[in-house]
C-alpha atoms as a PDB file:
ATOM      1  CA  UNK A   1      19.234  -2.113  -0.626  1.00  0.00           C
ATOM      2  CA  UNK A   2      18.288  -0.857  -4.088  1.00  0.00           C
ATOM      3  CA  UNK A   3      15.323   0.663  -5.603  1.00  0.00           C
ATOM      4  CA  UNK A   4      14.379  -2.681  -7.106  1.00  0.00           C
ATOM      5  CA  UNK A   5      14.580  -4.453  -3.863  1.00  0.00           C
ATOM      6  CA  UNK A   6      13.111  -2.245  -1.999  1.00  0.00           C
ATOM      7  CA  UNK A   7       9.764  -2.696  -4.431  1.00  0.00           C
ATOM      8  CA  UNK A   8      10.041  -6.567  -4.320  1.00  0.00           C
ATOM      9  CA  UNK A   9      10.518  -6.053  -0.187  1.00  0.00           C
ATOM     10  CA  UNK A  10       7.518  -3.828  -0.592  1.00  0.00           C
ATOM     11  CA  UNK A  11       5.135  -6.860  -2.151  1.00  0.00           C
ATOM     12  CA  UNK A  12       6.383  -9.664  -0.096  1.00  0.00           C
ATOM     13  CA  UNK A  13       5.327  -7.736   2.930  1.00  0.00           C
ATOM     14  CA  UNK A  14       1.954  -6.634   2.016  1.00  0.00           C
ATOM     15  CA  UNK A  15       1.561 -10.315   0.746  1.00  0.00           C
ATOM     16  CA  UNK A  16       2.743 -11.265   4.521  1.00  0.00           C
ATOM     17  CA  UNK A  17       0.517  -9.048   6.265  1.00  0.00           C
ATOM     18  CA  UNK A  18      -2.445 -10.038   4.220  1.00  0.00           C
ATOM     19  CA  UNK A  19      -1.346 -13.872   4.951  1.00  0.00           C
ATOM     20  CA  UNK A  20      -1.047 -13.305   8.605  1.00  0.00           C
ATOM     21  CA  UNK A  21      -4.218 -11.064   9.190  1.00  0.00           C
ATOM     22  CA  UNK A  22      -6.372 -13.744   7.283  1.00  0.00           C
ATOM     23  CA  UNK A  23      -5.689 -16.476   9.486  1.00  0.00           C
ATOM     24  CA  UNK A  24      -6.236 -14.150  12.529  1.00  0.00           C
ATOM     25  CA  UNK A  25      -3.032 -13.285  13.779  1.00  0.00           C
ATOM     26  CA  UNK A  26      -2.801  -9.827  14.709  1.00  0.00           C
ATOM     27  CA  UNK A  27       0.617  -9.255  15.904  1.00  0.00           C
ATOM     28  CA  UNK A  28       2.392 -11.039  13.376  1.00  0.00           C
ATOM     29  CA  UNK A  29       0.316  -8.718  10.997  1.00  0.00           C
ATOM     30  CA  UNK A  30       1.173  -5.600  12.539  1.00  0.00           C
ATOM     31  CA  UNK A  31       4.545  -6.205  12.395  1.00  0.00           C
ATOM     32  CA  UNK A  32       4.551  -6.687   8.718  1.00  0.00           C
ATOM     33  CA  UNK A  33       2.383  -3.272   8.863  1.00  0.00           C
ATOM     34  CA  UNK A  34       5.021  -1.405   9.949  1.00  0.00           C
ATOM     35  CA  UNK A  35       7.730  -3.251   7.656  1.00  0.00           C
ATOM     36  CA  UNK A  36       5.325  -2.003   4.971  1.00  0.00           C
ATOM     37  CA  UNK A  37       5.192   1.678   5.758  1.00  0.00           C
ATOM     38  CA  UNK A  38       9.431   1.404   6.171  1.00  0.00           C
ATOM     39  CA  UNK A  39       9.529   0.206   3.012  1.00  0.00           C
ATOM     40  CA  UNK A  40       7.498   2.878   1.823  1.00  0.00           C
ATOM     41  CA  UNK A  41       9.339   5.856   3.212  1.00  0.00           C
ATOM     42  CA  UNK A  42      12.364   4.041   2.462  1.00  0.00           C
ATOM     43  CA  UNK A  43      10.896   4.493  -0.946  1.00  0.00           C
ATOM     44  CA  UNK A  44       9.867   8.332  -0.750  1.00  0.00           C
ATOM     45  CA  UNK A  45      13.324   8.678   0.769  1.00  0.00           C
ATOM     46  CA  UNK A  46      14.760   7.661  -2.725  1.00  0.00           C
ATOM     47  CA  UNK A  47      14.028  10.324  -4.312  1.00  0.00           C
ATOM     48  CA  UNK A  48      11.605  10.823  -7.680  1.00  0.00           C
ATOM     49  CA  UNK A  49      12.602   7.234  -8.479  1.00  0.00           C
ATOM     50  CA  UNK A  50      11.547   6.009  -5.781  1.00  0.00           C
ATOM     51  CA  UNK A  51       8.530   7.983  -5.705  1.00  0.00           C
ATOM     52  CA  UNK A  52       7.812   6.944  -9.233  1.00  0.00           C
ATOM     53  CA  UNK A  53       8.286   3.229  -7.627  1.00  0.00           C
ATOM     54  CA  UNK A  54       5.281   3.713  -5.241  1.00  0.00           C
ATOM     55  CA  UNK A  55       3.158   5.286  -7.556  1.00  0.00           C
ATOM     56  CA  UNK A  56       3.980   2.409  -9.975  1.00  0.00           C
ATOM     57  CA  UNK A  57       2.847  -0.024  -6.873  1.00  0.00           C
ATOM     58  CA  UNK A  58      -0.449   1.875  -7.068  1.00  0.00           C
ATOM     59  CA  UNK A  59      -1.015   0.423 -10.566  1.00  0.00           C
ATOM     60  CA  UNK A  60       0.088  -3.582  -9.492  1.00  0.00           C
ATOM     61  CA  UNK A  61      -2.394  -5.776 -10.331  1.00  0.00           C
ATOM     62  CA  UNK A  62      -2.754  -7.070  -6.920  1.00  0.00           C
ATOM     63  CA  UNK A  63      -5.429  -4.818  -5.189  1.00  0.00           C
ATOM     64  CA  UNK A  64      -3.690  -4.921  -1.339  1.00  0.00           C
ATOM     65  CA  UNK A  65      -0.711  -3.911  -3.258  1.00  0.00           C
ATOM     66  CA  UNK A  66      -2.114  -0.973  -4.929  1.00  0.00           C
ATOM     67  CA  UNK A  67      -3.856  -0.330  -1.526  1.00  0.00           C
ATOM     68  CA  UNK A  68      -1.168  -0.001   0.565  1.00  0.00           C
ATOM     69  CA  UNK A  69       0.963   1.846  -2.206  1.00  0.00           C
ATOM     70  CA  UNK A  70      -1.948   4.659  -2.821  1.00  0.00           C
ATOM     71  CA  UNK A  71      -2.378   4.939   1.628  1.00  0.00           C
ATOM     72  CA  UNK A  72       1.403   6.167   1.569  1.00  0.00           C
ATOM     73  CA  UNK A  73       1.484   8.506  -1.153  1.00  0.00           C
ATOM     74  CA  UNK A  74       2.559  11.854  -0.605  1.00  0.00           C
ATOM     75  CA  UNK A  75       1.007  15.133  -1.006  1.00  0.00           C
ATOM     76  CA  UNK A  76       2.209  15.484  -4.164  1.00  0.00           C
ATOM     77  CA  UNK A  77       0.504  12.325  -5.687  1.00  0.00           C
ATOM     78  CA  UNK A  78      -2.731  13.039  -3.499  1.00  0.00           C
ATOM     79  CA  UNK A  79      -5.306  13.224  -6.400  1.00  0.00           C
ATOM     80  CA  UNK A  80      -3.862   9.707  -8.081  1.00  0.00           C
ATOM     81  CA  UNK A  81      -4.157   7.819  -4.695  1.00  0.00           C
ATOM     82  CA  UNK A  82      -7.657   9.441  -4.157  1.00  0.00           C
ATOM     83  CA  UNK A  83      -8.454   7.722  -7.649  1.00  0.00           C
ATOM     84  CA  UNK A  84      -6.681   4.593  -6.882  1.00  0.00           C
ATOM     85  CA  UNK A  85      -8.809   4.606  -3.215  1.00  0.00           C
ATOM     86  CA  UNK A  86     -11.741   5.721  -5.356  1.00  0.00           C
ATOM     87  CA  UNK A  87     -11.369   2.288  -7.825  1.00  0.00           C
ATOM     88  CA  UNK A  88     -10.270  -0.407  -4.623  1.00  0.00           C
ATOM     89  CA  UNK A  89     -13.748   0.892  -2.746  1.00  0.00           C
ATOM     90  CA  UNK A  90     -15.838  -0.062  -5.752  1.00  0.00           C
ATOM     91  CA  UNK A  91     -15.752  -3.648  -4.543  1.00  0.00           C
ATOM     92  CA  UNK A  92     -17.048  -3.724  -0.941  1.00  0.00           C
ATOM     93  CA  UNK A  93     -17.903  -6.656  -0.726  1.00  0.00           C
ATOM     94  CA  UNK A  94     -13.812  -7.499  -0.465  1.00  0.00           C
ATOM     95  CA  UNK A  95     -11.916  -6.292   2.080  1.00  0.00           C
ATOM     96  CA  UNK A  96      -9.478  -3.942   0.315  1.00  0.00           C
ATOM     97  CA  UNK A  97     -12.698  -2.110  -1.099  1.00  0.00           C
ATOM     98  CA  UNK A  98     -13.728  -1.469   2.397  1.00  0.00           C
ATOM     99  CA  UNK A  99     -10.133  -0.669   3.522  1.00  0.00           C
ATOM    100  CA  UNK A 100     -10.424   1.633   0.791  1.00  0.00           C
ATOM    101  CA  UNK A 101     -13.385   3.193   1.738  1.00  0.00           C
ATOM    102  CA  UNK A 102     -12.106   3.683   5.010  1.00  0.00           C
ATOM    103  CA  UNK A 103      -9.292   5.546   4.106  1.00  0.00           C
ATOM    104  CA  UNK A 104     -11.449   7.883   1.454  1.00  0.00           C
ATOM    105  CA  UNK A 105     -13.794   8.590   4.632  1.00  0.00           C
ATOM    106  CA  UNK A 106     -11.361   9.384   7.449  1.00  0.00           C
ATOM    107  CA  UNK A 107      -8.214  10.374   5.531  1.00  0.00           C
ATOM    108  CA  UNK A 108      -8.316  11.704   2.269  1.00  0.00           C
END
């Protein structure tokens, strides 16, 4: 799998997950969860490209995209995801702002 697929992989799953967690089911979500996070080391694993992929992710336009790109960057992109958590939890009232808060509160 290439870079390139590996970012389209990347959105189709967080698009899945969100999909399948809206209309309630759990497992099915979870399973795209962790096909997420592969996708993301997968990514990391790439090298600087593919680190440059994810960080590029954190700057989609869809907001669960950026979301789940900024919650697996590394250590060495810790300060942009805090300010890509920081921008997603100014709208708590949806629920990637208050997944975003979340993640400020217990893990950054």
């Amino acid at each position: 799998m290439n870079l390139s697929d590996k970012v389209i992989t990347f959105i189709d799953e967080v698009k899945k997950q969100l999909e399948q967690q809206q209309n309630g089911n759990i497992t099915a979500a979870n399973k795209h969860t962790d096909k997420i996070v592969n996708m993301a080391k997968k990514l990391k694993e790439s090298g600087s490209a593919g680190k440059s992929e994810l960080i590029n992710l954190a700057k989609h336009e869809d907001p669960y995209v950026r979301l789940w790109a900024a919650c697996n960057l590394d250590d060495t992109a810790r300060e942009f995801a805090i300010k890509v958590l920081r921008e997603l939890a100014q709208h708590p009232n949806e629920d990637y702002g208050h997944s975003a808060q979340i993640q400020l509160d217990f893990n950054m």
